[in-house]
C-alpha atoms as a PDB file:
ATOM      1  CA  UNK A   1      -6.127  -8.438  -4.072  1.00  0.00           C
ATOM      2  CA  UNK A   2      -8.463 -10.966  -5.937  1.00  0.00           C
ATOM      3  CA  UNK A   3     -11.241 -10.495  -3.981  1.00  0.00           C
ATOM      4  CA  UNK A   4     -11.005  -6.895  -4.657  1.00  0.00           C
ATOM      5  CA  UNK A   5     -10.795  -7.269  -8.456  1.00  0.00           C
ATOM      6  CA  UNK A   6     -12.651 -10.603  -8.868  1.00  0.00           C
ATOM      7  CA  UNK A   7     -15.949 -10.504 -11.368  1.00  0.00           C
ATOM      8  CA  UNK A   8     -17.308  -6.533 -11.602  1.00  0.00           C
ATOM      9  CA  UNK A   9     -18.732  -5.352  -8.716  1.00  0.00           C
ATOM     10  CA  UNK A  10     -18.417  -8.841  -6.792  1.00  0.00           C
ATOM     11  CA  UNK A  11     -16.674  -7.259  -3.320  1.00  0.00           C
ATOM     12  CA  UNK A  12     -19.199  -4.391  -3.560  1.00  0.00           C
ATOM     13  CA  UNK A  13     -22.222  -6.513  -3.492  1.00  0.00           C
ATOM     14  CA  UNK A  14     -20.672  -8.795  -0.879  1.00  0.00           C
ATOM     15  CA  UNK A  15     -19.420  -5.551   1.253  1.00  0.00           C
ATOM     16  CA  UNK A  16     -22.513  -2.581   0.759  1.00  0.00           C
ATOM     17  CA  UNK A  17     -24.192  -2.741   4.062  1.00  0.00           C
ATOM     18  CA  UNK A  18     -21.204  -4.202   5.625  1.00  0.00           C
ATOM     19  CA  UNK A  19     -18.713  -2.257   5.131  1.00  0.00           C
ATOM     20  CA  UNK A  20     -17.698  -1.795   8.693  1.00  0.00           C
ATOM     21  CA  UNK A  21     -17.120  -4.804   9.817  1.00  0.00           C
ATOM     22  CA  UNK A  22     -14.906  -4.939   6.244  1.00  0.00           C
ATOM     23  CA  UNK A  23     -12.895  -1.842   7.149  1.00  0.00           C
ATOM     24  CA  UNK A  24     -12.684  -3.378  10.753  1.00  0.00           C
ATOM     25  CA  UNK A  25     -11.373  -6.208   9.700  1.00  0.00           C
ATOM     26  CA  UNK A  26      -8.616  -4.148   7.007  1.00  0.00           C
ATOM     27  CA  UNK A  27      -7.375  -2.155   9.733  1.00  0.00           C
ATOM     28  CA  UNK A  28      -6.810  -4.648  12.114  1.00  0.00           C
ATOM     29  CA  UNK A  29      -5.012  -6.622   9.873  1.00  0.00           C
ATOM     30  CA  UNK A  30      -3.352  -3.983   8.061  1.00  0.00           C
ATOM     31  CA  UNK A  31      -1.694  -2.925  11.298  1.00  0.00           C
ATOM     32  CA  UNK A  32      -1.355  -6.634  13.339  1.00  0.00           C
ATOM     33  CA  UNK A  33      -4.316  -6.151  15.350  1.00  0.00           C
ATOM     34  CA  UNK A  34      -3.032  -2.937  16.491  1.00  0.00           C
ATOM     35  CA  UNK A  35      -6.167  -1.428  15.271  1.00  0.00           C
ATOM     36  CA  UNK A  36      -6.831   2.821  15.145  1.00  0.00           C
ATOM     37  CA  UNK A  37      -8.042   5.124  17.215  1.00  0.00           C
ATOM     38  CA  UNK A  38     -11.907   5.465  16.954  1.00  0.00           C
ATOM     39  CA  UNK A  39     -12.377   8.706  15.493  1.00  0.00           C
ATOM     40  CA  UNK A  40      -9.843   7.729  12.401  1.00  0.00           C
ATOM     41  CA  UNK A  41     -11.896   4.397  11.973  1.00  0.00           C
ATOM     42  CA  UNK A  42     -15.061   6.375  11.678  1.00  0.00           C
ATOM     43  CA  UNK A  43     -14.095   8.646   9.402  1.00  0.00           C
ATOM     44  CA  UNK A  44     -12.469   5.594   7.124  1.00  0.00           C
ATOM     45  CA  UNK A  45     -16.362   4.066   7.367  1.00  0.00           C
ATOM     46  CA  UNK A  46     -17.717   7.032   6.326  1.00  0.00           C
ATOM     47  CA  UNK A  47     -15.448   6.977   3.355  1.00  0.00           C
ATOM     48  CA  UNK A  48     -15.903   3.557   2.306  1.00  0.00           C
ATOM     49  CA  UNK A  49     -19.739   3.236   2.975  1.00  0.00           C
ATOM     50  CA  UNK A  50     -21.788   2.994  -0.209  1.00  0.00           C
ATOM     51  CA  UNK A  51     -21.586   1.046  -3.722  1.00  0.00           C
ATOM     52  CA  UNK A  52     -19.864   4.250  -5.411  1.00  0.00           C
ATOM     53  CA  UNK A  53     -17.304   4.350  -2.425  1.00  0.00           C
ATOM     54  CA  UNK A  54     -16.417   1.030  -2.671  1.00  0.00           C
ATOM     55  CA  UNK A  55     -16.253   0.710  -6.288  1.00  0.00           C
ATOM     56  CA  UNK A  56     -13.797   3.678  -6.691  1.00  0.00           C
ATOM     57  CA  UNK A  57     -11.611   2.131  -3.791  1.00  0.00           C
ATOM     58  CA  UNK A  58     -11.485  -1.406  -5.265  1.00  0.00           C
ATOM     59  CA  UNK A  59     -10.641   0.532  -8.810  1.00  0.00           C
ATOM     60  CA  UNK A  60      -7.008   0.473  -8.219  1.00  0.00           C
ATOM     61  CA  UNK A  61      -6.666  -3.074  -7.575  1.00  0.00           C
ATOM     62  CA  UNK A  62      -8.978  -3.832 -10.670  1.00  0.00           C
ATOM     63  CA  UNK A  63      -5.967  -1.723 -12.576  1.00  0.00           C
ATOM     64  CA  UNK A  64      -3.450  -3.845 -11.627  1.00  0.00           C
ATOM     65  CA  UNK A  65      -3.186  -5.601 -14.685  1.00  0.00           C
ATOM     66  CA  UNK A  66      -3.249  -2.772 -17.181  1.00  0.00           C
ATOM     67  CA  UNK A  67      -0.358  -0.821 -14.508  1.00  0.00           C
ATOM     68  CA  UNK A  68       1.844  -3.690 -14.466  1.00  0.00           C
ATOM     69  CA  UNK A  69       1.958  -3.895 -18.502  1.00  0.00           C
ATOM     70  CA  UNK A  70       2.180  -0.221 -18.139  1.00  0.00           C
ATOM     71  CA  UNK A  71       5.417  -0.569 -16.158  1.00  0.00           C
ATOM     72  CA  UNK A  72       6.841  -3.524 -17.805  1.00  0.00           C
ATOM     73  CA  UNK A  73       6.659  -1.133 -21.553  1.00  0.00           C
ATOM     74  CA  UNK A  74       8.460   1.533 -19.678  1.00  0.00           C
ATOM     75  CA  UNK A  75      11.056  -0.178 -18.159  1.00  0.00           C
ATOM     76  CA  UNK A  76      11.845  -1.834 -21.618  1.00  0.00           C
ATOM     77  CA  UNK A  77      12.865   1.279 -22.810  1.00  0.00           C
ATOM     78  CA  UNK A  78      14.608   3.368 -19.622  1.00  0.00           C
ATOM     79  CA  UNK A  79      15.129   2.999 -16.057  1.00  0.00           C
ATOM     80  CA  UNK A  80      14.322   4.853 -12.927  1.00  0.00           C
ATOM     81  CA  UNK A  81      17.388   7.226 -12.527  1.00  0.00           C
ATOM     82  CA  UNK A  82      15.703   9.150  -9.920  1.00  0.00           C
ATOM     83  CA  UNK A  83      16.523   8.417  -6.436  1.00  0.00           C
ATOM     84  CA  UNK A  84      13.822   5.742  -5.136  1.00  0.00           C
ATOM     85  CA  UNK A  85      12.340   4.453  -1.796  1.00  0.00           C
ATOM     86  CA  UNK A  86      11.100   1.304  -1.570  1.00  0.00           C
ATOM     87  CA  UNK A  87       9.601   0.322   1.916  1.00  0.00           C
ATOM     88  CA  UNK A  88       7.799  -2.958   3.161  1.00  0.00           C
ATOM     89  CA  UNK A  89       6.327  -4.279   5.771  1.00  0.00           C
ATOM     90  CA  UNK A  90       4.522  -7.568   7.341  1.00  0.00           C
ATOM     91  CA  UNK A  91       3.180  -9.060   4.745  1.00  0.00           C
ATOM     92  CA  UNK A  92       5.222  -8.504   1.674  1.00  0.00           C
ATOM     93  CA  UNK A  93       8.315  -7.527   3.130  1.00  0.00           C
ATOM     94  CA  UNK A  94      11.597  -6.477   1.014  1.00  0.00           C
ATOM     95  CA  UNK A  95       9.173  -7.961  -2.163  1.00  0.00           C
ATOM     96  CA  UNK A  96       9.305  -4.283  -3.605  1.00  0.00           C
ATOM     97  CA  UNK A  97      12.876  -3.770  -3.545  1.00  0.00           C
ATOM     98  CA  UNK A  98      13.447  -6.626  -5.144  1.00  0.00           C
ATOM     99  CA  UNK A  99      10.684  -5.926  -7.799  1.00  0.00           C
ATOM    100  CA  UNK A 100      12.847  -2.378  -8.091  1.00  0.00           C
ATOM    101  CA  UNK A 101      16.639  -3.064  -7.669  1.00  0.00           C
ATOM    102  CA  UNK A 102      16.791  -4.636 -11.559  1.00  0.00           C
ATOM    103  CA  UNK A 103      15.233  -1.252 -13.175  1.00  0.00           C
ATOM    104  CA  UNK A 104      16.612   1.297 -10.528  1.00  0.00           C
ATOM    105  CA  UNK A 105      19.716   3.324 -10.304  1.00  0.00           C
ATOM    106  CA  UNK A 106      19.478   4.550  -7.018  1.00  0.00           C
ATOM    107  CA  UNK A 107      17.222   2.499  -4.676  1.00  0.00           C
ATOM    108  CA  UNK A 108      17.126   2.821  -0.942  1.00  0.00           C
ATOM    109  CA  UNK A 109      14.928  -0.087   0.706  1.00  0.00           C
ATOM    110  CA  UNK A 110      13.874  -0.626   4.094  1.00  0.00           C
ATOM    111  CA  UNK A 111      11.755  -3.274   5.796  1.00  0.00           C
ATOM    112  CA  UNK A 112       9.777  -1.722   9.158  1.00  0.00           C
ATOM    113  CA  UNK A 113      10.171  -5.048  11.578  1.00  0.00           C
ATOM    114  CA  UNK A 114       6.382  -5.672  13.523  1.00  0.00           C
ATOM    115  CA  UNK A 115       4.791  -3.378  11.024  1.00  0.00           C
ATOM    116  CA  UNK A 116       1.500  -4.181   9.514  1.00  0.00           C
ATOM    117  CA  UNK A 117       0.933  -3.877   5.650  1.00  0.00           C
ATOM    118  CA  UNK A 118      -0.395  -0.104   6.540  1.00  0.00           C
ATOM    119  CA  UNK A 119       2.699   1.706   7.337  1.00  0.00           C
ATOM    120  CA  UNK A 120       1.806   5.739   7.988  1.00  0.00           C
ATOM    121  CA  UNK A 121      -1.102   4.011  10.032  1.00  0.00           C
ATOM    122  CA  UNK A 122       0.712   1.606  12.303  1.00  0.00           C
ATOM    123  CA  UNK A 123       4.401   2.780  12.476  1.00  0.00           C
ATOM    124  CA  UNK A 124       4.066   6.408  11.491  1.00  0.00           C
ATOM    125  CA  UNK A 125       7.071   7.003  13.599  1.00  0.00           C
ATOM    126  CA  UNK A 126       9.292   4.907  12.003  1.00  0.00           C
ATOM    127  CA  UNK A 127       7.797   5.639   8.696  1.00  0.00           C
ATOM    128  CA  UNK A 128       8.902   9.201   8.692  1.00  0.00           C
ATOM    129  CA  UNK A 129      12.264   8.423  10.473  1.00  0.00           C
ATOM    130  CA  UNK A 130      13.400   6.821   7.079  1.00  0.00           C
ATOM    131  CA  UNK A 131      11.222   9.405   4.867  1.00  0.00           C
ATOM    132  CA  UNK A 132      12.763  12.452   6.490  1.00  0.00           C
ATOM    133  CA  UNK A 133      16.631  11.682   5.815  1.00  0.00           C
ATOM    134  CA  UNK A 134      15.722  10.602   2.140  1.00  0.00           C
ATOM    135  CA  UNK A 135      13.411  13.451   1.526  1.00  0.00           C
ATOM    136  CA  UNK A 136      16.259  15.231   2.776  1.00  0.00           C
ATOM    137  CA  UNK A 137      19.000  14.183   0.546  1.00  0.00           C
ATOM    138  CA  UNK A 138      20.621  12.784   3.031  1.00  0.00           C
ATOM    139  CA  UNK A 139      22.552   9.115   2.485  1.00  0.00           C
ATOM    140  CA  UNK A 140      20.734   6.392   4.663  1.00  0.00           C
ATOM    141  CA  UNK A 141      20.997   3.674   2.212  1.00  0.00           C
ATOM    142  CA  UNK A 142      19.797   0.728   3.741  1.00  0.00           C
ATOM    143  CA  UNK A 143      18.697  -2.862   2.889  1.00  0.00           C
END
């Protein structure tokens, strides 16, 4: 996440003109080499070619700060009573669960085993096998 939010506009002057061997590298690691079919890869390029592109991309990681004092104000006052997924994968694994279990009433959490950090890209499968049942109603709690 640093590089993405380092000094203004750092990653996109390091990135414009490069940004396929960038979104190469993303989705191979974001999905453990796995990798995409060609046709999704080219139209994730195409999305993430150009200063303006990259600049509103790397935007949410440059947020981080202000959405995590965002969150920590809100959870002083009230918790999540809604029912709540929290999924992880390869690299983080359970860390989101964990970073939801204190402020959450009803938290269901599930790590996807040989999953890259891109989970509707690499396991999509097993992605919507736990999103289904919970979307659902349904009681899968899990840990």
């Amino acid at each position: 996440f640093g590089f993405h939010s380092a000094a203004p506009g750092l990653a996109e002057t390091v990135l414009e003109g490069h940004e396929a061997e960038y979104v190469d590298w993303f989705l191979s690691a974001g999905t453990l080499g796995d990798g995409v079919r060609p046709a999704l890869r080219d139209a994730f390029v195409r999305a993430y070619t150009g200063r303006q592109a990259l600049s509103c991309a790397f935007s949410y990681y440059r947020a981080l700060p202000e959405s995590a004092v965002q969150i920590e104000q809100a959870v002083a006052t009230a918790r999540l009573t809604v029912p709540t997924m929290a999924l992880g994968s390869h690299p983080v694994g359970a860390a989101l669960e964990r970073q939801l279990r204190p402020v959450t009433d009803d938290l269901t959490g599930h790590v996807i085993e040989e999953c890259g950090h891109i989970i509707p890209l690499h396991r999509p499968r097993a992605l919507l096998t736990l999103l289904h049942p919970f979307l659902a109603g349904e009681d899968v709690k899990g840990a």
